[in-house]
C-alpha atoms as a PDB file:
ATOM      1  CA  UNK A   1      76.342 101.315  99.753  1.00  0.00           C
ATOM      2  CA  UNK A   2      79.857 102.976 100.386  1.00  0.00           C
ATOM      3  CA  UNK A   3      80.882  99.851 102.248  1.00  0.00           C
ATOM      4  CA  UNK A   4      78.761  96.532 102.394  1.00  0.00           C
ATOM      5  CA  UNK A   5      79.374  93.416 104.922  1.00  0.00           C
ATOM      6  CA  UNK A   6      77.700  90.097 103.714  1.00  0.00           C
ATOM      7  CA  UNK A   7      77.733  86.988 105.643  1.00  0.00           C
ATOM      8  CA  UNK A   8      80.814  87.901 106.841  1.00  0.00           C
ATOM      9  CA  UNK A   9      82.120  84.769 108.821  1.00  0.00           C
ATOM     10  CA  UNK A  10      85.594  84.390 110.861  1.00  0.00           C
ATOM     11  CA  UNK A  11      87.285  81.688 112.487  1.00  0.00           C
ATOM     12  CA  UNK A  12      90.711  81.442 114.627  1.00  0.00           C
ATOM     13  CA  UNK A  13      92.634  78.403 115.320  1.00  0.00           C
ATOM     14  CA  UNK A  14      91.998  74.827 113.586  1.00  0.00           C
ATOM     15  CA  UNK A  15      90.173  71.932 113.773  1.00  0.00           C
ATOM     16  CA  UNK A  16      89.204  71.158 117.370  1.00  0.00           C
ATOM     17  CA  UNK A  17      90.181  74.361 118.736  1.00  0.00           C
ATOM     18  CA  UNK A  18      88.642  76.081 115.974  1.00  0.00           C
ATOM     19  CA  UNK A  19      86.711  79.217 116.832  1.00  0.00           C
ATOM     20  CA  UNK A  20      83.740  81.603 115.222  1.00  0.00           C
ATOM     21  CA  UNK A  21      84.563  85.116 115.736  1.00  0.00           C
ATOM     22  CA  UNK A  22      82.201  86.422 112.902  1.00  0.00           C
ATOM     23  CA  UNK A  23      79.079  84.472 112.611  1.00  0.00           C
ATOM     24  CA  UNK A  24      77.666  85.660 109.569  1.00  0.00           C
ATOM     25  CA  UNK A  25      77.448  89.693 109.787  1.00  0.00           C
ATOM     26  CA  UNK A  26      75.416  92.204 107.137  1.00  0.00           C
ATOM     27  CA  UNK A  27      75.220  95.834 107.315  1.00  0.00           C
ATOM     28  CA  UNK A  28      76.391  98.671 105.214  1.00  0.00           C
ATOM     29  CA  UNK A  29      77.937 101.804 106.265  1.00  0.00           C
ATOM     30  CA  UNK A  30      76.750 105.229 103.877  1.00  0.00           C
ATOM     31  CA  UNK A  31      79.632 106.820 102.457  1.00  0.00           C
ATOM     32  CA  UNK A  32      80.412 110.346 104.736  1.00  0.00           C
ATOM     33  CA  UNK A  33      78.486 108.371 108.058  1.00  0.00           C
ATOM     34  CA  UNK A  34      80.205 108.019 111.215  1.00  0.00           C
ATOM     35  CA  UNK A  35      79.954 104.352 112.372  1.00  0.00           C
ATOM     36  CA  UNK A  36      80.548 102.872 115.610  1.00  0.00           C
ATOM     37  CA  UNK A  37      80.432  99.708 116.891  1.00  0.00           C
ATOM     38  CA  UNK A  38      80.206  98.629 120.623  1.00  0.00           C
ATOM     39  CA  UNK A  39      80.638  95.462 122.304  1.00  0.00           C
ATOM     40  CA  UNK A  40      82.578  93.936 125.287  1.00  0.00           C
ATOM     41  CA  UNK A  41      85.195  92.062 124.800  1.00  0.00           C
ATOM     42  CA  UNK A  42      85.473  88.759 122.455  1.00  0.00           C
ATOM     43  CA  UNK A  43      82.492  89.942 120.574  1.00  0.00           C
ATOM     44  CA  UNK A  44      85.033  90.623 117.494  1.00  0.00           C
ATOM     45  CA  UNK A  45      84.957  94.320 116.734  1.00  0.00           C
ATOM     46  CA  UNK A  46      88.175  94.755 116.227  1.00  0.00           C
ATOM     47  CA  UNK A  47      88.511  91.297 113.973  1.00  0.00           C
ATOM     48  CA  UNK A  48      85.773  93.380 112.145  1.00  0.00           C
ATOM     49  CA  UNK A  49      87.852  96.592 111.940  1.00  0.00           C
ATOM     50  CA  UNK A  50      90.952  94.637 110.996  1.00  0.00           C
ATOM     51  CA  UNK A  51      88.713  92.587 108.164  1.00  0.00           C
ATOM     52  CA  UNK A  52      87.516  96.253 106.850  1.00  0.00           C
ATOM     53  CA  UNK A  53      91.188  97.559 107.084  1.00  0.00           C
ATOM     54  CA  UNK A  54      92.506  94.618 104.660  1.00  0.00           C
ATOM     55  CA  UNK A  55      94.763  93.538 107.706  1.00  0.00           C
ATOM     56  CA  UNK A  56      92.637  90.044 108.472  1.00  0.00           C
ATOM     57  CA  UNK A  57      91.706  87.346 105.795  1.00  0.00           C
ATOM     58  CA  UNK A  58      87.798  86.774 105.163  1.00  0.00           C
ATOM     59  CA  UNK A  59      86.845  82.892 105.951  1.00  0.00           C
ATOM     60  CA  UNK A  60      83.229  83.643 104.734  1.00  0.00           C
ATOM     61  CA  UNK A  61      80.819  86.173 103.046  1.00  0.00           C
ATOM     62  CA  UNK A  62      81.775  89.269 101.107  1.00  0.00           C
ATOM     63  CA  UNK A  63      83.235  92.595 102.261  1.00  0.00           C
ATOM     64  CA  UNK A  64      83.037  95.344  99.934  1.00  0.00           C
ATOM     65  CA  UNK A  65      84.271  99.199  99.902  1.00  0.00           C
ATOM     66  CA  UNK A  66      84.180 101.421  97.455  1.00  0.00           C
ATOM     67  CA  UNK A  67      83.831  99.064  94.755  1.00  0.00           C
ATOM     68  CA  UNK A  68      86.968  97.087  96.045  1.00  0.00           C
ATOM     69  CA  UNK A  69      86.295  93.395  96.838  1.00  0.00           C
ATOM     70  CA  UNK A  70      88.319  92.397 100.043  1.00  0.00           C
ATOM     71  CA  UNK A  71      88.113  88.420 100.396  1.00  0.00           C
ATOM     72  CA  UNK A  72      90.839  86.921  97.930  1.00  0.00           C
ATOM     73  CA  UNK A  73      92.019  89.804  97.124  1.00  0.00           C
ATOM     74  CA  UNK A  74      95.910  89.570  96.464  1.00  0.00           C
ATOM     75  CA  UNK A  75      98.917  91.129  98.874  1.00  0.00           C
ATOM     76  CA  UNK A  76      99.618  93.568  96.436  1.00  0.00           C
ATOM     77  CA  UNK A  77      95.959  94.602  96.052  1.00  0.00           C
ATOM     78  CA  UNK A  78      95.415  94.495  99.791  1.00  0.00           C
ATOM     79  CA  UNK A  79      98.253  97.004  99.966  1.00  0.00           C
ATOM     80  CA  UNK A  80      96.920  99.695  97.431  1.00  0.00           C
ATOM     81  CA  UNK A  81      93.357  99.226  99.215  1.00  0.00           C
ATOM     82  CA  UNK A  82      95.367 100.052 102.404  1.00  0.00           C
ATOM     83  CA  UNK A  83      97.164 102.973 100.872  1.00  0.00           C
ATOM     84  CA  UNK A  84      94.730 104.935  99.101  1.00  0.00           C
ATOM     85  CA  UNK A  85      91.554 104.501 101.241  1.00  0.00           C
ATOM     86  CA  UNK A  86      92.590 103.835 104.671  1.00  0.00           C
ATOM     87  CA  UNK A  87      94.039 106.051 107.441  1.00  0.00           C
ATOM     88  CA  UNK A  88      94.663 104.016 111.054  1.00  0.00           C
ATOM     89  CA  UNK A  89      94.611 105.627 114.534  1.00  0.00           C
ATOM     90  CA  UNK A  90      94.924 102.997 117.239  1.00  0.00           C
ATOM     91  CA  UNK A  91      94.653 103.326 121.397  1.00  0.00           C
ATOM     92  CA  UNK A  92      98.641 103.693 121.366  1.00  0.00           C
ATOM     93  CA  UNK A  93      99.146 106.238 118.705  1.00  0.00           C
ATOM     94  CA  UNK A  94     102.097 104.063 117.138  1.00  0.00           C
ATOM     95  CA  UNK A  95     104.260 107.667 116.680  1.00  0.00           C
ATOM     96  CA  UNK A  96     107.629 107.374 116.160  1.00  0.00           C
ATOM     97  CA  UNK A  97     109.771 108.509 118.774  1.00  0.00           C
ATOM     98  CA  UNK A  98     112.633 110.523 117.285  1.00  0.00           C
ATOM     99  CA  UNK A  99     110.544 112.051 115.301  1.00  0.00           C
ATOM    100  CA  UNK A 100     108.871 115.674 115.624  1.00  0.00           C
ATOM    101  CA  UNK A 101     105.293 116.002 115.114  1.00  0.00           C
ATOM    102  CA  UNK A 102     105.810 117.612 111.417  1.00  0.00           C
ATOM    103  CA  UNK A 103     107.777 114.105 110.771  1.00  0.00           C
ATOM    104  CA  UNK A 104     105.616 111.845 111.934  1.00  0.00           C
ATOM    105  CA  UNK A 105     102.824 113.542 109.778  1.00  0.00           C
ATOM    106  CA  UNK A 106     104.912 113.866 106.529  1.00  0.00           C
ATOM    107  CA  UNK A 107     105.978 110.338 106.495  1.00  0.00           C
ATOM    108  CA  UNK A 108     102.344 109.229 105.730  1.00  0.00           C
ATOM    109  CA  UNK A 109     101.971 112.681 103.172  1.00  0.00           C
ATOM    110  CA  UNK A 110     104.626 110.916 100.896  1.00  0.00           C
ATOM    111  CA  UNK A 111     102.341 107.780 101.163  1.00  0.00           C
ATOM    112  CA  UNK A 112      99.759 108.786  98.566  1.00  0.00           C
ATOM    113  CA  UNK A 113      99.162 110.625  95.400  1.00  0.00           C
ATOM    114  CA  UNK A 114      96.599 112.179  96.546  1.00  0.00           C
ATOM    115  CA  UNK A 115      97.597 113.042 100.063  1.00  0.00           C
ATOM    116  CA  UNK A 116      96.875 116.940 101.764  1.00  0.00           C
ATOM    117  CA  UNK A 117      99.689 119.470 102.939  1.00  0.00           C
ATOM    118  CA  UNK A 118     100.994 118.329 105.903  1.00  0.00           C
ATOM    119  CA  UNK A 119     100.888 122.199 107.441  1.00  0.00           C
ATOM    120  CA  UNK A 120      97.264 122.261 106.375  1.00  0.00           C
ATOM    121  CA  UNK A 121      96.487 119.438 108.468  1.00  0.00           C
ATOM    122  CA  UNK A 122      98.744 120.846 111.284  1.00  0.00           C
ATOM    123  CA  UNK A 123      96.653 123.874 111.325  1.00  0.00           C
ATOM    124  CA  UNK A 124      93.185 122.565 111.022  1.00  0.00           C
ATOM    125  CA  UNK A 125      93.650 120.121 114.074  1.00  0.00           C
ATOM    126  CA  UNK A 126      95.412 122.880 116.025  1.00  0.00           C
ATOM    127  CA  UNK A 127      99.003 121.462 116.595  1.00  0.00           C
ATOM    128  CA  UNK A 128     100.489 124.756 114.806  1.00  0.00           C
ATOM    129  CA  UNK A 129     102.455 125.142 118.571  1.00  0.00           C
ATOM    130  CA  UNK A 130     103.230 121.501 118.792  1.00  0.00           C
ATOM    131  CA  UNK A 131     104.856 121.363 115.297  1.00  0.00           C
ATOM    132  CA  UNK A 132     108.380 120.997 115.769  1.00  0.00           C
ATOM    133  CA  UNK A 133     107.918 118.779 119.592  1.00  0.00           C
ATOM    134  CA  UNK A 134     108.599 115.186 120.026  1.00  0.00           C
ATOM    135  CA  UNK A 135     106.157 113.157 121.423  1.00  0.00           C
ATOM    136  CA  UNK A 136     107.560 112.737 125.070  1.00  0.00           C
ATOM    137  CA  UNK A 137     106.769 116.373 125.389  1.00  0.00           C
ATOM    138  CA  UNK A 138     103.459 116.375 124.140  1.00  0.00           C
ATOM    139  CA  UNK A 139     100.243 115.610 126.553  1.00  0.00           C
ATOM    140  CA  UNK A 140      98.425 112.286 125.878  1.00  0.00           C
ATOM    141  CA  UNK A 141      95.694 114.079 123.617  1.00  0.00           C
ATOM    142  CA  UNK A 142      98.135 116.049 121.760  1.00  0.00           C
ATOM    143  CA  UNK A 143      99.535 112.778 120.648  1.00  0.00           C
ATOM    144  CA  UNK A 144      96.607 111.102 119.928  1.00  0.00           C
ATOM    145  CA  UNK A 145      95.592 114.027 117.759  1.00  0.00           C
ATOM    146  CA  UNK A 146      98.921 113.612 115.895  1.00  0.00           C
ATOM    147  CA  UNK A 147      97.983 110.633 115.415  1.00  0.00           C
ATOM    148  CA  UNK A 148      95.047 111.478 113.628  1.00  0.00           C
ATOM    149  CA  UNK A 149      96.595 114.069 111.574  1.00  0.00           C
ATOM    150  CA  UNK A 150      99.163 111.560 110.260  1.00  0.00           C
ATOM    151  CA  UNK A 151      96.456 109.152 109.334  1.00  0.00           C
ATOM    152  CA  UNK A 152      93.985 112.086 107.717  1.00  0.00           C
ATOM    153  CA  UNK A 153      97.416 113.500 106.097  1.00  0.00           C
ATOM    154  CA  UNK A 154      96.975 110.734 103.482  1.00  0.00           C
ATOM    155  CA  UNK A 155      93.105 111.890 102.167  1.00  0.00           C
ATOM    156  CA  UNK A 156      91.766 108.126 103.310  1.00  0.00           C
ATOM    157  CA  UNK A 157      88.130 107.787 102.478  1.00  0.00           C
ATOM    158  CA  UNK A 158      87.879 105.960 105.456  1.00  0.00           C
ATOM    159  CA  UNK A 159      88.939 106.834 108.957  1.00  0.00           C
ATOM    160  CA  UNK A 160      89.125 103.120 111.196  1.00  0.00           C
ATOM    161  CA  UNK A 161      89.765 104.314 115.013  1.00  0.00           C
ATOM    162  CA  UNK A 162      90.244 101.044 117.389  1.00  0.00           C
ATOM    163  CA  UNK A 163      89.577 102.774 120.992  1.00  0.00           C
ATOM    164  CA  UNK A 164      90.548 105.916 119.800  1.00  0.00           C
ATOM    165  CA  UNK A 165      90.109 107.541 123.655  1.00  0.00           C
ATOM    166  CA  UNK A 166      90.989 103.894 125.755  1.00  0.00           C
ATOM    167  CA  UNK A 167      94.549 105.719 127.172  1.00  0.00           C
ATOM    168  CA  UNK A 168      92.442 108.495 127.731  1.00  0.00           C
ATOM    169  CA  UNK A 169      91.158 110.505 130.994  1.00  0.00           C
ATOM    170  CA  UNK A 170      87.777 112.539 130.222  1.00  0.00           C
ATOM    171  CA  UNK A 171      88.846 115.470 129.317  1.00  0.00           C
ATOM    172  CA  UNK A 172      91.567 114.602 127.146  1.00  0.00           C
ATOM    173  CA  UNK A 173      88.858 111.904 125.940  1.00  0.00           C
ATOM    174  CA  UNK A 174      86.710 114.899 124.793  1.00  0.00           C
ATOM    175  CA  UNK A 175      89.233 116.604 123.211  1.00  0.00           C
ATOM    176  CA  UNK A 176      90.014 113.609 121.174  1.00  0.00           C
ATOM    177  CA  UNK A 177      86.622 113.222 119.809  1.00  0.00           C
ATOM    178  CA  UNK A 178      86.492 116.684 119.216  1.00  0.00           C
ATOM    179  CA  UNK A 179      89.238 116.627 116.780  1.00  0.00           C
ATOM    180  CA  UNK A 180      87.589 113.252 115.275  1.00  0.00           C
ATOM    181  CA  UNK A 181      83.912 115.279 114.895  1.00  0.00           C
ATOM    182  CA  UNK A 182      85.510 118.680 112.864  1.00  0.00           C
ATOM    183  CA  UNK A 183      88.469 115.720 110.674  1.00  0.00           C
ATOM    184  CA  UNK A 184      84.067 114.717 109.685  1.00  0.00           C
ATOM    185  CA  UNK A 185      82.591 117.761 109.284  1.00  0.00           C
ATOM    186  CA  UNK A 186      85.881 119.434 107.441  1.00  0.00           C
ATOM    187  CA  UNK A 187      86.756 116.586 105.205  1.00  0.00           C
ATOM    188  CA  UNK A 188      83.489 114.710 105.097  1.00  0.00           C
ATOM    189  CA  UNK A 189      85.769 111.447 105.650  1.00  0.00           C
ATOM    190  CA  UNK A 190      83.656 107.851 106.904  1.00  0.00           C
ATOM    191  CA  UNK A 191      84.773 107.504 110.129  1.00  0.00           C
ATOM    192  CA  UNK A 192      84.674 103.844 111.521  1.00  0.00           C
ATOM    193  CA  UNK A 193      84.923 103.634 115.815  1.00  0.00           C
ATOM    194  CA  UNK A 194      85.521 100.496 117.702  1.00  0.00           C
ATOM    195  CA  UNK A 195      85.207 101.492 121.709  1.00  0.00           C
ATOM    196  CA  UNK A 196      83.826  99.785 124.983  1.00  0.00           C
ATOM    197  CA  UNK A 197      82.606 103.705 125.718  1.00  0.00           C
ATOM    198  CA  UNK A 198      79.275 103.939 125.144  1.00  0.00           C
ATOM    199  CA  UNK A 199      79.312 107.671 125.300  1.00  0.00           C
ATOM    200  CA  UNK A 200      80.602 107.862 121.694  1.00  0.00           C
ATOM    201  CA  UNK A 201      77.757 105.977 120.044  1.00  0.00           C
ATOM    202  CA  UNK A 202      75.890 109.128 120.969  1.00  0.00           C
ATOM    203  CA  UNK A 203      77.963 111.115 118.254  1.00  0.00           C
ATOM    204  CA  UNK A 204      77.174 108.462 115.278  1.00  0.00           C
ATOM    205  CA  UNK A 205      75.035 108.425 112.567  1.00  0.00           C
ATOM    206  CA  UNK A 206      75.152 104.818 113.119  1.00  0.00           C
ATOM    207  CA  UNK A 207      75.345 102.239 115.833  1.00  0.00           C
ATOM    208  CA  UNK A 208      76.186  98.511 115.583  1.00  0.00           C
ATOM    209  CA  UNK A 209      76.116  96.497 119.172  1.00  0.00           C
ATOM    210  CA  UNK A 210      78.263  93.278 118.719  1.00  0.00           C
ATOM    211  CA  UNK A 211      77.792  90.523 121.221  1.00  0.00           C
ATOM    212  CA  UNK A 212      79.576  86.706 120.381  1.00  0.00           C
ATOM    213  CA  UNK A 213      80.312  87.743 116.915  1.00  0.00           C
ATOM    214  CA  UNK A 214      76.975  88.340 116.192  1.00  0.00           C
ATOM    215  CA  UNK A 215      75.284  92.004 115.400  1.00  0.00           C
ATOM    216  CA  UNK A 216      72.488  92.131 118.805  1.00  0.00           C
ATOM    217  CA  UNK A 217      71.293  95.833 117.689  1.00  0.00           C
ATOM    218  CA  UNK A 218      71.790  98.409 114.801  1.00  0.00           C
ATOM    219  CA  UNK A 219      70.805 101.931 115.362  1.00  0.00           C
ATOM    220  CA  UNK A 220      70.389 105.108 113.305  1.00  0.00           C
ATOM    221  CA  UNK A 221      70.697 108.852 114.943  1.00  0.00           C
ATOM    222  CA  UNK A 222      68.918 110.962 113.100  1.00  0.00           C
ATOM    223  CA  UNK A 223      70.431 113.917 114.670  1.00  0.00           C
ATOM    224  CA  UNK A 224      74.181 112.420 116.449  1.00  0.00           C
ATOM    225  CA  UNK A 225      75.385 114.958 119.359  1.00  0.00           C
ATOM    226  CA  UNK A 226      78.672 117.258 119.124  1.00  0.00           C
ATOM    227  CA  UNK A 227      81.601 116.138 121.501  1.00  0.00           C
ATOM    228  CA  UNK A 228      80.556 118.524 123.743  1.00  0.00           C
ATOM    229  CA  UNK A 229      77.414 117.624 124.035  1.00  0.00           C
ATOM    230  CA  UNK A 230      77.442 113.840 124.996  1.00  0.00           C
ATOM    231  CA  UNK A 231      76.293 113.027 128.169  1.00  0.00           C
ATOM    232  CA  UNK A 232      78.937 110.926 129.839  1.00  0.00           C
END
């Protein structure tokens, strides 16, 4: 399995105010599968994405990606794991400011050894027009699919998307996972989606539901939906 969760337990604060987030989580995700996981909130999906994304330290179990072994892994470690598998889009894109969209997508090109051409990317997500704007003058999905060009820009194996259309309205929201469904079918990248919306699950090969830090349902689609044809 591409990436494997085993018992995976996680805990905030200490002794009497000590919490479970995690209680003791197992799946695997296939390597090339879309994955997202739904839950309201405090059920810990986004501990989980951070846990996956080497940003959060394991307190039990075993996570494993691509042959990488995340709990006691060293800072160092951690930091190659994030560099040469991961790319990160989050809810508020994170772009830099003064910087045009080109920029912001060449600072994470330099990132990697292995990383695509920045124009490449620009073209296949269709910001060819956008190229040389700043973000204040591009639209809300126009950003967020900057966003994922600067994280794809890098050739991550793994593509972790914490409420990737939250900001969103619903057409910009389709547009968004529009770009997210032809980054899976062009580049054949594992895409990883934490969201409230359950909309999205409809476009996954696989579903986890999280509820108190515990997995409450896991489901396969044998045949996941295009963006435009989820049924909101």
């Amino acid at each position: 399995m591409f990436i494997e969760v085993k018992q995976l337990e996680k805990y905030y604060g200490e002794k009497e105010n000590r919490k479970r987030i995690l209680n003791q989580l197992s799946f695997g995700i296939k390597q090339g599968d879309m994955c997202v996981i739904l839950g309201p909130s405090g059920s810990g999906k986004s501990t989980l994405l951070n846990i996956i994304g080497g940003l959060e330290s394991i307190d039990g179990g075993e996570v494993n990606v691509d042959g990488i072994t995340l709990k006691g892994a060293s800072g160092a470690k951690l930091d190659d794991y994030r560099r040469d598998k991961l790319g990160f889009v989050f809810q508020s894109y994170n772009l830099i400011p003064n910087l045009t969209v080109r920029e912001n997508i060449e600072i994470c090109e330099l990132l990697g050894d292995g990383s695509m051409n920045a124009d490449k990317i620009i073209s296949d997500l269709g910001l060819s027009e956008h190229k040389n704007k700043f973000p204040r003058h591009l639209s809300g999905g126009q950003q967020q699919r900057t966003a994922i060009a600067r994280a794809l820009v890098k050739n991550p194996k793994i593509l972790l998307c914490d409420e990737p259309t939250g900001a969103l309205d619903y057409e910009t929201s389709k547009e968004a996972l529009s770009v997210l469904e032809k980054v899976h079918e062009l580049y054949k990248t594992t895409i990883i989606i934490v969201t409230h919306n359950e909309a999205i699950s409809q476009m996954a090969n696989q579903v986890l539901r999280l509820r108190d830090g515990r997995i409450s349902k896991e489901t396969f689609n044998e045949k996941p939906l295009s963006a435009a044809e989820i049924d909101w």
